[in-house]
C-alpha atoms as a PDB file:
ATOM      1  CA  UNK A   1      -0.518 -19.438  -7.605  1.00  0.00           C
ATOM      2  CA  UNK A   2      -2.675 -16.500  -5.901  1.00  0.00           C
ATOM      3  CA  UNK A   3      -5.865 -17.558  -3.936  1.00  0.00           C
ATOM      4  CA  UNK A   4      -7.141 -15.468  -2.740  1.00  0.00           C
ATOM      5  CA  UNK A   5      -7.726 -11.429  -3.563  1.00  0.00           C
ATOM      6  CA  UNK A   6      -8.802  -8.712  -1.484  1.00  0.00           C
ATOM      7  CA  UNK A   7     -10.315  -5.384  -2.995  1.00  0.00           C
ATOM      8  CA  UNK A   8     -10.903  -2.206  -1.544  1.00  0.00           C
ATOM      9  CA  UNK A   9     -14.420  -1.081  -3.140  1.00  0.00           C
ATOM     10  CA  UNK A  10     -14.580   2.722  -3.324  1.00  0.00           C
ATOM     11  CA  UNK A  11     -12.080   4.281  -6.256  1.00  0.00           C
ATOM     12  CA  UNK A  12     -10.771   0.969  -6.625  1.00  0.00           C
ATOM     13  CA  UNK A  13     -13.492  -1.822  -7.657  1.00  0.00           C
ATOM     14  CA  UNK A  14     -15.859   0.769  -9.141  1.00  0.00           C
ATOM     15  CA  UNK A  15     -14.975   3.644 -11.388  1.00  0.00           C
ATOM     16  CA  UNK A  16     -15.884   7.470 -10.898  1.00  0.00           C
ATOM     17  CA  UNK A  17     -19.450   6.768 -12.295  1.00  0.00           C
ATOM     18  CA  UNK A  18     -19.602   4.472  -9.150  1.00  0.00           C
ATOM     19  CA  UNK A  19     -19.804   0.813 -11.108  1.00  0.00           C
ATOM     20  CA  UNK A  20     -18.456  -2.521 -11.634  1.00  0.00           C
ATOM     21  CA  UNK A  21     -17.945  -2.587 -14.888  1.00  0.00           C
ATOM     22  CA  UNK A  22     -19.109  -5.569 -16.992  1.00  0.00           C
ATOM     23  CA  UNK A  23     -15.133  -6.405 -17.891  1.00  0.00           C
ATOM     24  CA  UNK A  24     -14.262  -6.557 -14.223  1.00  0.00           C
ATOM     25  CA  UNK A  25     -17.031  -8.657 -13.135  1.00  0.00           C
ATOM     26  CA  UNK A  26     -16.547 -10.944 -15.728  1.00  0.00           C
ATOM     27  CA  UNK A  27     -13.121 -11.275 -14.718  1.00  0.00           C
ATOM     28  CA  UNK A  28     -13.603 -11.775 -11.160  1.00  0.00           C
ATOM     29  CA  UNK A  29     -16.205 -14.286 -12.648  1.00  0.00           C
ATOM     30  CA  UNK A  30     -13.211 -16.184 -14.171  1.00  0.00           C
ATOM     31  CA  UNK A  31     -11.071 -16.141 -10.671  1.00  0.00           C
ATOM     32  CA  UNK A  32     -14.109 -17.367  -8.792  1.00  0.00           C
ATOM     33  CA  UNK A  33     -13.978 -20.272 -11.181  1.00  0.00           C
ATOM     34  CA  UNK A  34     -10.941 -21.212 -10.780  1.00  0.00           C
ATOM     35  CA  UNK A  35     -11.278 -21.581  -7.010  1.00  0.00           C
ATOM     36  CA  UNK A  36      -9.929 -18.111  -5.949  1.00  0.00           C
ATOM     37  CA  UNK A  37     -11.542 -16.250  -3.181  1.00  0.00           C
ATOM     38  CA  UNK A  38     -12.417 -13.675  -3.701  1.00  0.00           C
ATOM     39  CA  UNK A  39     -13.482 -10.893  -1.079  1.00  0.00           C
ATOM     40  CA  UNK A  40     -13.748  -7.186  -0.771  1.00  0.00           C
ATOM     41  CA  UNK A  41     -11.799  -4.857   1.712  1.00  0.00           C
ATOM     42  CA  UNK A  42     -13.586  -1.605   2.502  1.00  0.00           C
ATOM     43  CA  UNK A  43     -13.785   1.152   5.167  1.00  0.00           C
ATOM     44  CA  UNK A  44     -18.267   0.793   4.054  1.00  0.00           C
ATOM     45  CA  UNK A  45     -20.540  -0.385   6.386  1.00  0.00           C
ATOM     46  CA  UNK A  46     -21.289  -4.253   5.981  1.00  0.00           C
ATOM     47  CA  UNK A  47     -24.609  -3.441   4.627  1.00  0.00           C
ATOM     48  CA  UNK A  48     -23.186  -1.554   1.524  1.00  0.00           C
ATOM     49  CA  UNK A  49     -20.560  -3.755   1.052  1.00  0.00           C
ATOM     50  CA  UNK A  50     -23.102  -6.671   0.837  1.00  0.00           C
ATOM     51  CA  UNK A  51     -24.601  -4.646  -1.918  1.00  0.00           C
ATOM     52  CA  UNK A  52     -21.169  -4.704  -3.941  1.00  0.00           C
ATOM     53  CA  UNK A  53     -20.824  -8.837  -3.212  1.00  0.00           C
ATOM     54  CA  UNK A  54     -24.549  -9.621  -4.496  1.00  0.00           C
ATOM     55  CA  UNK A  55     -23.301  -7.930  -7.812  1.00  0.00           C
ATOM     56  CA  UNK A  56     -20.518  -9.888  -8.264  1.00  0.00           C
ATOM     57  CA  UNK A  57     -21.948 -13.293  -6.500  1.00  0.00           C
ATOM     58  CA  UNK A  58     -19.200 -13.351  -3.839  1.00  0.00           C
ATOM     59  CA  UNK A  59     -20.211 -15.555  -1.049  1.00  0.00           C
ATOM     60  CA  UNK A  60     -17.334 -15.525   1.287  1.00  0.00           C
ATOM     61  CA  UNK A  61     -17.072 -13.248   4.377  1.00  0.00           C
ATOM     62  CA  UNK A  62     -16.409  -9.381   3.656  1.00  0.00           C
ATOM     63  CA  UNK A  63     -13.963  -7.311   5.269  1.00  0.00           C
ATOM     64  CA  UNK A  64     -15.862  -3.982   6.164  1.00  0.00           C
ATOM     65  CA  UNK A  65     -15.373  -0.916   8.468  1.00  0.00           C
ATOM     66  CA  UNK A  66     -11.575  -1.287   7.393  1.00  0.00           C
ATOM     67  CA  UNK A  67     -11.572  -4.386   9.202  1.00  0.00           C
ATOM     68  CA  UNK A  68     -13.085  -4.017  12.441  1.00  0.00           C
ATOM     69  CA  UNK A  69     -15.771  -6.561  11.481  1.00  0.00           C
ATOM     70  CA  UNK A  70     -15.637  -9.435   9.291  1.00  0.00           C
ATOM     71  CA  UNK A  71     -18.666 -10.693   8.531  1.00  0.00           C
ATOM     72  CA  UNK A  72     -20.586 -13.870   5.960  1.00  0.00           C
ATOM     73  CA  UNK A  73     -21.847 -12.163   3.224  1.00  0.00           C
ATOM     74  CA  UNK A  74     -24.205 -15.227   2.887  1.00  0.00           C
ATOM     75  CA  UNK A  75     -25.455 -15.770   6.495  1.00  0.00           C
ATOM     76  CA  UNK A  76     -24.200 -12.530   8.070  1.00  0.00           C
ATOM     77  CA  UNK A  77     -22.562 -14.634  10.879  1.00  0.00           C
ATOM     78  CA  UNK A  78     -19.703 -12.116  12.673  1.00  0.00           C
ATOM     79  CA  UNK A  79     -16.100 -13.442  12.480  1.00  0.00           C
ATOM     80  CA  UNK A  80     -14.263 -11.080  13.161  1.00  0.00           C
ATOM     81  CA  UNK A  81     -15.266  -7.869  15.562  1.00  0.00           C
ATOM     82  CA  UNK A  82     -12.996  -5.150  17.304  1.00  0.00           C
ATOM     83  CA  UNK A  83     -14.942  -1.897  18.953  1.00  0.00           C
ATOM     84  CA  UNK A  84     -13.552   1.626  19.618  1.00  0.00           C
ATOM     85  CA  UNK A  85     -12.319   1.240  23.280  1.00  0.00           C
ATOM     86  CA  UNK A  86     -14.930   3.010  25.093  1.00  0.00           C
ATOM     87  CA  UNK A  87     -12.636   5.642  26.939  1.00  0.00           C
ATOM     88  CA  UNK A  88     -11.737   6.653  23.063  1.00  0.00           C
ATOM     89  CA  UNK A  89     -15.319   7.024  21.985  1.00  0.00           C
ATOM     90  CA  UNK A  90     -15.601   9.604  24.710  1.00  0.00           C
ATOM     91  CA  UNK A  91     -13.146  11.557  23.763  1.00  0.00           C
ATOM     92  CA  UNK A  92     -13.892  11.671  20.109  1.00  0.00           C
ATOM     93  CA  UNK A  93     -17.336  12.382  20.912  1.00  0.00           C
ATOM     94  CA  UNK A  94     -16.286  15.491  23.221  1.00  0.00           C
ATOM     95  CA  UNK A  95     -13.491  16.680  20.632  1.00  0.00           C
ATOM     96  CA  UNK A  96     -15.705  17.115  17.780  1.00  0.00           C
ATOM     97  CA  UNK A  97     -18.957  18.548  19.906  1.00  0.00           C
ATOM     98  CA  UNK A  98     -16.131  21.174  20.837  1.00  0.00           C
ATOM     99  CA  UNK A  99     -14.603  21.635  17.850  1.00  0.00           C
ATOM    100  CA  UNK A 100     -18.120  21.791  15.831  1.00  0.00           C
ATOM    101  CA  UNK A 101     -17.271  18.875  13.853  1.00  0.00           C
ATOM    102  CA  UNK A 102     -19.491  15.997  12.037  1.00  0.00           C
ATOM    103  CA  UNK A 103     -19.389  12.882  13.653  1.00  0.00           C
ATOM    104  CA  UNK A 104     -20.998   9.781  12.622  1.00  0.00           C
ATOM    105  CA  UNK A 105     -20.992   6.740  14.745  1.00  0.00           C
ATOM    106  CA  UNK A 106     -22.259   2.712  13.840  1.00  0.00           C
ATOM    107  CA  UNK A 107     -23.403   0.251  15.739  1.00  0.00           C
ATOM    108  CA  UNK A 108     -24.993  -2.939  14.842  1.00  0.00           C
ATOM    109  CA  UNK A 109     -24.348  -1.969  11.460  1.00  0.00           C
ATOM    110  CA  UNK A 110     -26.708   1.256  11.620  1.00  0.00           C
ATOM    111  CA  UNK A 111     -25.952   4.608  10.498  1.00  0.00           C
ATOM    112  CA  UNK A 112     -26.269   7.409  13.389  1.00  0.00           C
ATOM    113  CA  UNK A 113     -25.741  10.668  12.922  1.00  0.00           C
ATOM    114  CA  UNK A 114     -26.524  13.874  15.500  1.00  0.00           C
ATOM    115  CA  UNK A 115     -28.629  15.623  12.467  1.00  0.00           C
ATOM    116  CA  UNK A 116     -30.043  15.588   9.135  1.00  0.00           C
ATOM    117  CA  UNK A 117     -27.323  17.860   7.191  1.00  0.00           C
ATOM    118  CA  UNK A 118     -25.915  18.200   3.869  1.00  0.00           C
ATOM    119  CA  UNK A 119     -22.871  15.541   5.243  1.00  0.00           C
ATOM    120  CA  UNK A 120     -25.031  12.836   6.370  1.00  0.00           C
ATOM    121  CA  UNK A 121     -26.653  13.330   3.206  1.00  0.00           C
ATOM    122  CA  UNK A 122     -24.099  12.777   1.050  1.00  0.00           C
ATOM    123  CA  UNK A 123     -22.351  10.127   2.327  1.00  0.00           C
ATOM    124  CA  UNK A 124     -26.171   8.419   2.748  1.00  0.00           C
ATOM    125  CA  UNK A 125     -25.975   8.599  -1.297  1.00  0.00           C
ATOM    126  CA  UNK A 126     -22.498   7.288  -1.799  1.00  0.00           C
ATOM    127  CA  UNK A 127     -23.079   4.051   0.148  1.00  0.00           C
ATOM    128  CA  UNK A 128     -26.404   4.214  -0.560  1.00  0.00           C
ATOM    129  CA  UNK A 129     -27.378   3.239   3.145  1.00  0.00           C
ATOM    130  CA  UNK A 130     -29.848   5.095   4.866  1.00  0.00           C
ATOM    131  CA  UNK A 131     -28.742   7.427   8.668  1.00  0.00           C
ATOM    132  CA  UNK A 132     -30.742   7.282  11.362  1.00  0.00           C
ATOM    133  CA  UNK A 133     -31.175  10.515  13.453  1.00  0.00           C
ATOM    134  CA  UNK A 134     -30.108  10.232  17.004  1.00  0.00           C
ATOM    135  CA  UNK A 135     -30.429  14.017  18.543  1.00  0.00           C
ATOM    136  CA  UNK A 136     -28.971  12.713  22.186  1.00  0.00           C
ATOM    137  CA  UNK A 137     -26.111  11.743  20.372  1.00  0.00           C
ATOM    138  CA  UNK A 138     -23.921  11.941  22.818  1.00  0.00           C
ATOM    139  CA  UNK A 139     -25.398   8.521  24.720  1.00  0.00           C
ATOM    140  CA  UNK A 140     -23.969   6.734  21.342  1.00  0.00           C
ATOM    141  CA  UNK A 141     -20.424   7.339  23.192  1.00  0.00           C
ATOM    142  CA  UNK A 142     -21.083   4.509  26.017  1.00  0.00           C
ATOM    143  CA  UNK A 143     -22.053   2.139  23.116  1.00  0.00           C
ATOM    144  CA  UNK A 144     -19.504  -0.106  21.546  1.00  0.00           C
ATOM    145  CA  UNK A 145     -19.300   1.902  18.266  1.00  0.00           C
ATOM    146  CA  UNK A 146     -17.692  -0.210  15.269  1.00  0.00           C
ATOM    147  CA  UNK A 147     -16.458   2.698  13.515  1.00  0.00           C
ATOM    148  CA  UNK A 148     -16.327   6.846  13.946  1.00  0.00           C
ATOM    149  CA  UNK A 149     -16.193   8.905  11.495  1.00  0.00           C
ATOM    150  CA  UNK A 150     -15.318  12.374  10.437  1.00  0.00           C
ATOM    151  CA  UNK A 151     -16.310  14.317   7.813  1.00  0.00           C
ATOM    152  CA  UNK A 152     -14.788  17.890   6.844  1.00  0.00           C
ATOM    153  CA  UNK A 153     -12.219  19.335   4.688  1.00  0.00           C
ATOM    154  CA  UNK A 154      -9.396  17.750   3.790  1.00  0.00           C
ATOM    155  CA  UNK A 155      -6.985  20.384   5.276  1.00  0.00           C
ATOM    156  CA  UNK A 156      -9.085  20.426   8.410  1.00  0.00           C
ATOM    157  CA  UNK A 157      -8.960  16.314   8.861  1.00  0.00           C
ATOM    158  CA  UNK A 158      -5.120  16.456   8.716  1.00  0.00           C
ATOM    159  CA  UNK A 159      -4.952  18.622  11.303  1.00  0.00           C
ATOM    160  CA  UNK A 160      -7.500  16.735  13.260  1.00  0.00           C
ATOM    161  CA  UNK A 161      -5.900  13.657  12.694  1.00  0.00           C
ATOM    162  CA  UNK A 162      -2.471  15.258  14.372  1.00  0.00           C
ATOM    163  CA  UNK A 163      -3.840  16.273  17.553  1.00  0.00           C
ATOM    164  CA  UNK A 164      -6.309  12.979  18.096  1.00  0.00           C
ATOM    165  CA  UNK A 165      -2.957  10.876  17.487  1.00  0.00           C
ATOM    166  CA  UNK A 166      -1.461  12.407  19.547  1.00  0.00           C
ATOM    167  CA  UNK A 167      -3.885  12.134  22.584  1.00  0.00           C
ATOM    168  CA  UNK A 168      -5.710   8.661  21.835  1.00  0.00           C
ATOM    169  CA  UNK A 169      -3.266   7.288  18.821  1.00  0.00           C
ATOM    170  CA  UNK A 170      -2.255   4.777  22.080  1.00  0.00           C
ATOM    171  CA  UNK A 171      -6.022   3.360  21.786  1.00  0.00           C
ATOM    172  CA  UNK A 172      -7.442   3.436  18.390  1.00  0.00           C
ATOM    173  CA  UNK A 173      -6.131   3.443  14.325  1.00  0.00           C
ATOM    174  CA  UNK A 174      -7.273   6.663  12.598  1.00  0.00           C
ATOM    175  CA  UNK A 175      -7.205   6.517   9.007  1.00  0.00           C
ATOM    176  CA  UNK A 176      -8.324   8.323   5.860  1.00  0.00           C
ATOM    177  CA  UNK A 177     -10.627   6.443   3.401  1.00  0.00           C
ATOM    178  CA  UNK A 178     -11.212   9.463   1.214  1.00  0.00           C
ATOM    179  CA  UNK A 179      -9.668  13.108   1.627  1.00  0.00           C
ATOM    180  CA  UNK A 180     -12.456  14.443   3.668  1.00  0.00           C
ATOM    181  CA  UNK A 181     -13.054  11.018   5.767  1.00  0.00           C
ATOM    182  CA  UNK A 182     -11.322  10.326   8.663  1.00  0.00           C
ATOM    183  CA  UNK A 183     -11.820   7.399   9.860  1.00  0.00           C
ATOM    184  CA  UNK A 184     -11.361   6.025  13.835  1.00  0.00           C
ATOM    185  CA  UNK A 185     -11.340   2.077  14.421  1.00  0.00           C
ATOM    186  CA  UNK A 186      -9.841  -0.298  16.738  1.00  0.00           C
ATOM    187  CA  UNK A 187      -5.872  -0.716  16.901  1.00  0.00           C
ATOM    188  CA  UNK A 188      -6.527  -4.145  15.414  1.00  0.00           C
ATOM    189  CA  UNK A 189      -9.630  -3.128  13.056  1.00  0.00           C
ATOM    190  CA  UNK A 190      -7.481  -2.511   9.855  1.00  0.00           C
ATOM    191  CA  UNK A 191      -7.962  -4.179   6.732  1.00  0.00           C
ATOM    192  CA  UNK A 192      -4.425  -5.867   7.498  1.00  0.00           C
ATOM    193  CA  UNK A 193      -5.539  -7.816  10.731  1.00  0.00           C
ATOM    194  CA  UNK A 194      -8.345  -8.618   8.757  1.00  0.00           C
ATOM    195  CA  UNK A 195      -6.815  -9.974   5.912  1.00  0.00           C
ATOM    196  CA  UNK A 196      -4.344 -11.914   8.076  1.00  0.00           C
ATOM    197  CA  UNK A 197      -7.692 -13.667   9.793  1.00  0.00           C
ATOM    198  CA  UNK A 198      -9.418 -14.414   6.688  1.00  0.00           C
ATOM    199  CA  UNK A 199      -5.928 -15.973   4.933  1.00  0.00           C
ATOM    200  CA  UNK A 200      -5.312 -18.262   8.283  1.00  0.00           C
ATOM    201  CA  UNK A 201      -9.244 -19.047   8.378  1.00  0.00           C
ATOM    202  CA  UNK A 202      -8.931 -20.452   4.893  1.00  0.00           C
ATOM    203  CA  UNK A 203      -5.807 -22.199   5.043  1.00  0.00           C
ATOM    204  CA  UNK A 204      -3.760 -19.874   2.788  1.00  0.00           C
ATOM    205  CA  UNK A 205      -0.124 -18.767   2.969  1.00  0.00           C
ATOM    206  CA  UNK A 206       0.177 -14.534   2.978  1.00  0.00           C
ATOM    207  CA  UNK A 207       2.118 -15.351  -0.126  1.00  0.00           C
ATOM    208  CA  UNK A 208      -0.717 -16.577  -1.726  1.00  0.00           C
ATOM    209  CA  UNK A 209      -2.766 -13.291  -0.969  1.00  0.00           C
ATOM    210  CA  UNK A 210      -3.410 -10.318  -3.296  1.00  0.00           C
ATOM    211  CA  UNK A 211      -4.427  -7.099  -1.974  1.00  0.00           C
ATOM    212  CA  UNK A 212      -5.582  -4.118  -4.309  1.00  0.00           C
ATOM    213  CA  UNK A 213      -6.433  -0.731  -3.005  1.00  0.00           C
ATOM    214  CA  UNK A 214      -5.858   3.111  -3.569  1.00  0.00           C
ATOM    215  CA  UNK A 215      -5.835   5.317  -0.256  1.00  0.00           C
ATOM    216  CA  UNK A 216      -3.668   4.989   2.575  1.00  0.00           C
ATOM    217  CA  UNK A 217      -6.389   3.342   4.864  1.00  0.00           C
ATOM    218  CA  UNK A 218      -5.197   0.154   2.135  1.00  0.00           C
ATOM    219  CA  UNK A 219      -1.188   0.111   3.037  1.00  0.00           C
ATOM    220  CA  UNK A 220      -1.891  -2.317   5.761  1.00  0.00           C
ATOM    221  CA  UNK A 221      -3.315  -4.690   3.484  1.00  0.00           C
ATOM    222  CA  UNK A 222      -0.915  -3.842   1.250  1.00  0.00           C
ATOM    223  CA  UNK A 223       2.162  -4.453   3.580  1.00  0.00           C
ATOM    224  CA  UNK A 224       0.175  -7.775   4.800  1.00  0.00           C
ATOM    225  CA  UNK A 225      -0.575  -9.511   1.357  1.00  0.00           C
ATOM    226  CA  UNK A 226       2.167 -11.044  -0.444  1.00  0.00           C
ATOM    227  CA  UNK A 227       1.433  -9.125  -3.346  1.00  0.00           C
ATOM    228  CA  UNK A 228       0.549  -5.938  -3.316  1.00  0.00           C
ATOM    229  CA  UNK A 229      -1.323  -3.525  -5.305  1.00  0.00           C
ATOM    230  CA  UNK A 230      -1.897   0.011  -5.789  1.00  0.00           C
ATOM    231  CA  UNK A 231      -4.364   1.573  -8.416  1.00  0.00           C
ATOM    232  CA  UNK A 232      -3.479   3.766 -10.915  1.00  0.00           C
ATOM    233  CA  UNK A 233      -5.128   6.376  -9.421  1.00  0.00           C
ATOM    234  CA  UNK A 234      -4.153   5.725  -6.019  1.00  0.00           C
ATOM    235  CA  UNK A 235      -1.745   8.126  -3.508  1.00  0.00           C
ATOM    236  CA  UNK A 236       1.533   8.295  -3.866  1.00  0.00           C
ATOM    237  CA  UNK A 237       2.511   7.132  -0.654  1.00  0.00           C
ATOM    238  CA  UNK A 238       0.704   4.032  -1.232  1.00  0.00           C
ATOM    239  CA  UNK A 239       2.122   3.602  -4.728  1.00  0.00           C
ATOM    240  CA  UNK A 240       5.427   3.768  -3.072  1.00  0.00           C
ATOM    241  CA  UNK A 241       4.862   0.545  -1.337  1.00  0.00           C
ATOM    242  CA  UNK A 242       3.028  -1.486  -3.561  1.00  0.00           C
ATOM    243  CA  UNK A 243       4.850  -4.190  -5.433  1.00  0.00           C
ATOM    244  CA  UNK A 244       2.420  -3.144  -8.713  1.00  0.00           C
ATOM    245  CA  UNK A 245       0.672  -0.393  -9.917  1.00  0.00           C
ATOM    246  CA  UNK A 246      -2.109  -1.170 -12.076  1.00  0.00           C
ATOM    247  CA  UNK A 247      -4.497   1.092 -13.926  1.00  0.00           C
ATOM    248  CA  UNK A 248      -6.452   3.453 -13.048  1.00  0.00           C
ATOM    249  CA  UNK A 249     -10.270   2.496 -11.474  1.00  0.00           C
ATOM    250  CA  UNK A 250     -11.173   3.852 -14.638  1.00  0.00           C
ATOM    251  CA  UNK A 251      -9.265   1.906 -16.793  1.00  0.00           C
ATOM    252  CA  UNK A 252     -10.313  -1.453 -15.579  1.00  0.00           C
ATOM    253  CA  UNK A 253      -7.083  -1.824 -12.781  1.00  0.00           C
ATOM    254  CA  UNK A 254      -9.037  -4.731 -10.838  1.00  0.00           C
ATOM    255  CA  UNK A 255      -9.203  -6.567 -14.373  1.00  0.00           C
ATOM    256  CA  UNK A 256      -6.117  -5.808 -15.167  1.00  0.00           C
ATOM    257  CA  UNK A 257      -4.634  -7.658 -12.248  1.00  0.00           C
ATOM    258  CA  UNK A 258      -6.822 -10.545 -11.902  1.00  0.00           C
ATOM    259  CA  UNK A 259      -5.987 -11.124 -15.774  1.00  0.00           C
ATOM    260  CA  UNK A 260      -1.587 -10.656 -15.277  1.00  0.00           C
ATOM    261  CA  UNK A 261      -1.623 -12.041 -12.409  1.00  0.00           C
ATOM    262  CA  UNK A 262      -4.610 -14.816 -11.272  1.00  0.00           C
ATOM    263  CA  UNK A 263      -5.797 -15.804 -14.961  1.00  0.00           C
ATOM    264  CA  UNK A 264      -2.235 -15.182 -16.690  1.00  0.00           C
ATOM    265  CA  UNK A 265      -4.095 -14.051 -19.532  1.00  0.00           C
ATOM    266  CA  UNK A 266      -1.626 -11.129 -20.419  1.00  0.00           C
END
């Protein structure tokens, strides 16, 4: 018996159109019911995520910034926190102001980015979270910064993500949520060590954990849960180590698993 479930948002819970379908709420809807917890894994801010959980009444504590804070959706009281280590921040901040790349940076769950450009833009509409402009954006560095992120092309980010491995990989996880994100958190800010505190804060076995996701920032989740899950539209690295592949975000993959697998409708 699975109780608990933790889904990724982004290309997982919601389709391309960027919903919950009705089908998938309603099954989650069923799970809740039934006494499962569920709660959503994400690389989003906690602000968006909290957006996602008021659609689908979750009021349990979120996993957000891939793990590096988890957080009550219903009171907003902080579980679970790991920072960048400061000496890492630095760096990252001097890399990309030398390399010319976009860097955004949150703290206390706001949005801070060195301009108002097409990027910030963008990624403003997708978590539908508004940036706020910090032009001395270099000050941001001696702040304990939740997340950093990276925005570019793909081909760019995997060549980034080489070179900062290789000279902070000893301090911080980097990660890519989407092909053009790359993503720097805490060594123990992954959705895994988050997943492992929530299970153990609850009183559940791993074994009784489901994890769903469909980018490699997930395989630590993955790897964690006792059962887990890649979409049908997820990366083939990740669909390598899942135990299931389900259908595509498209195709209703969250409600197919909660159905097989929690509701043992199928």
């Amino acid at each position: 018996m699975y109780k608990m479930l933790a889904i990724d948002i982004d290309d997982t819970l919601i389709n391309d159109k960027k919903e919950i379908t009705e089908g998938t709420k309603q099954a989650l809807e069923q799970a809740l019911a039934q006494g499962v917890t569920v709660t959503l894994a994400t690389g989003r801010m906690y602000a968006s995520a909290k957006q996602m959980a008021t659609q689908l009444g979750l009021n349990v504590p979120l996993i957000t910034y891939q793990g590096s804070l988890v957080k009550n959706s219903v009171d907003g009281e902080t579980l679970y926190e790991r920072s960048v280590p400061s000496e890492a921040a630095h760096h990252i901040f001097e890399y990309c102001e030398l390399h010319g790349l976009h860097l955004q940076t949150y703290l206390n769950d706001i949005l801070y980015v060195q301009e108002d450009n097409e990027k910030s833009r963008n990624y403003a509409a997708l978590s539908k979270i508004p940036f706020t402009v910090y032009p001395e954006f270099r000050e941001l560095a001696d702040k304990p910064s939740t997340k950093l992120l990276i925005i570019d092309d793909p081909g760019k980010l995997d060549e980034v993500a080489v070179e900062l491995r290789d000279q902070i990989g000893h301090l911080v996880h980097i990660t890519k949520s989407k092909p053009h994100f790359l993503e720097i958190v805490n060594r123990e800010g992954t959705k895994g060590h988050a997943i492992r505190f929530l299970a153990e804060r609850f009183g559940y076995d791993m074994s009784e954990v489901i994890a769903i996701g469909d980018s490699w920032n997930d395989h630590e989740m993955l790897e964690a849960a006792g059962f887990g899950v890649a979409m049908g539209n997820a990366v083939e690295s990740l669909k390598e180590i899942a135990d299931y592949v389900t259908l595509s975000n498209n195709e209703d993959g969250v409600k197919h698993v909660v159905e097989k697998f929690v509701l043992q409708k199928i």
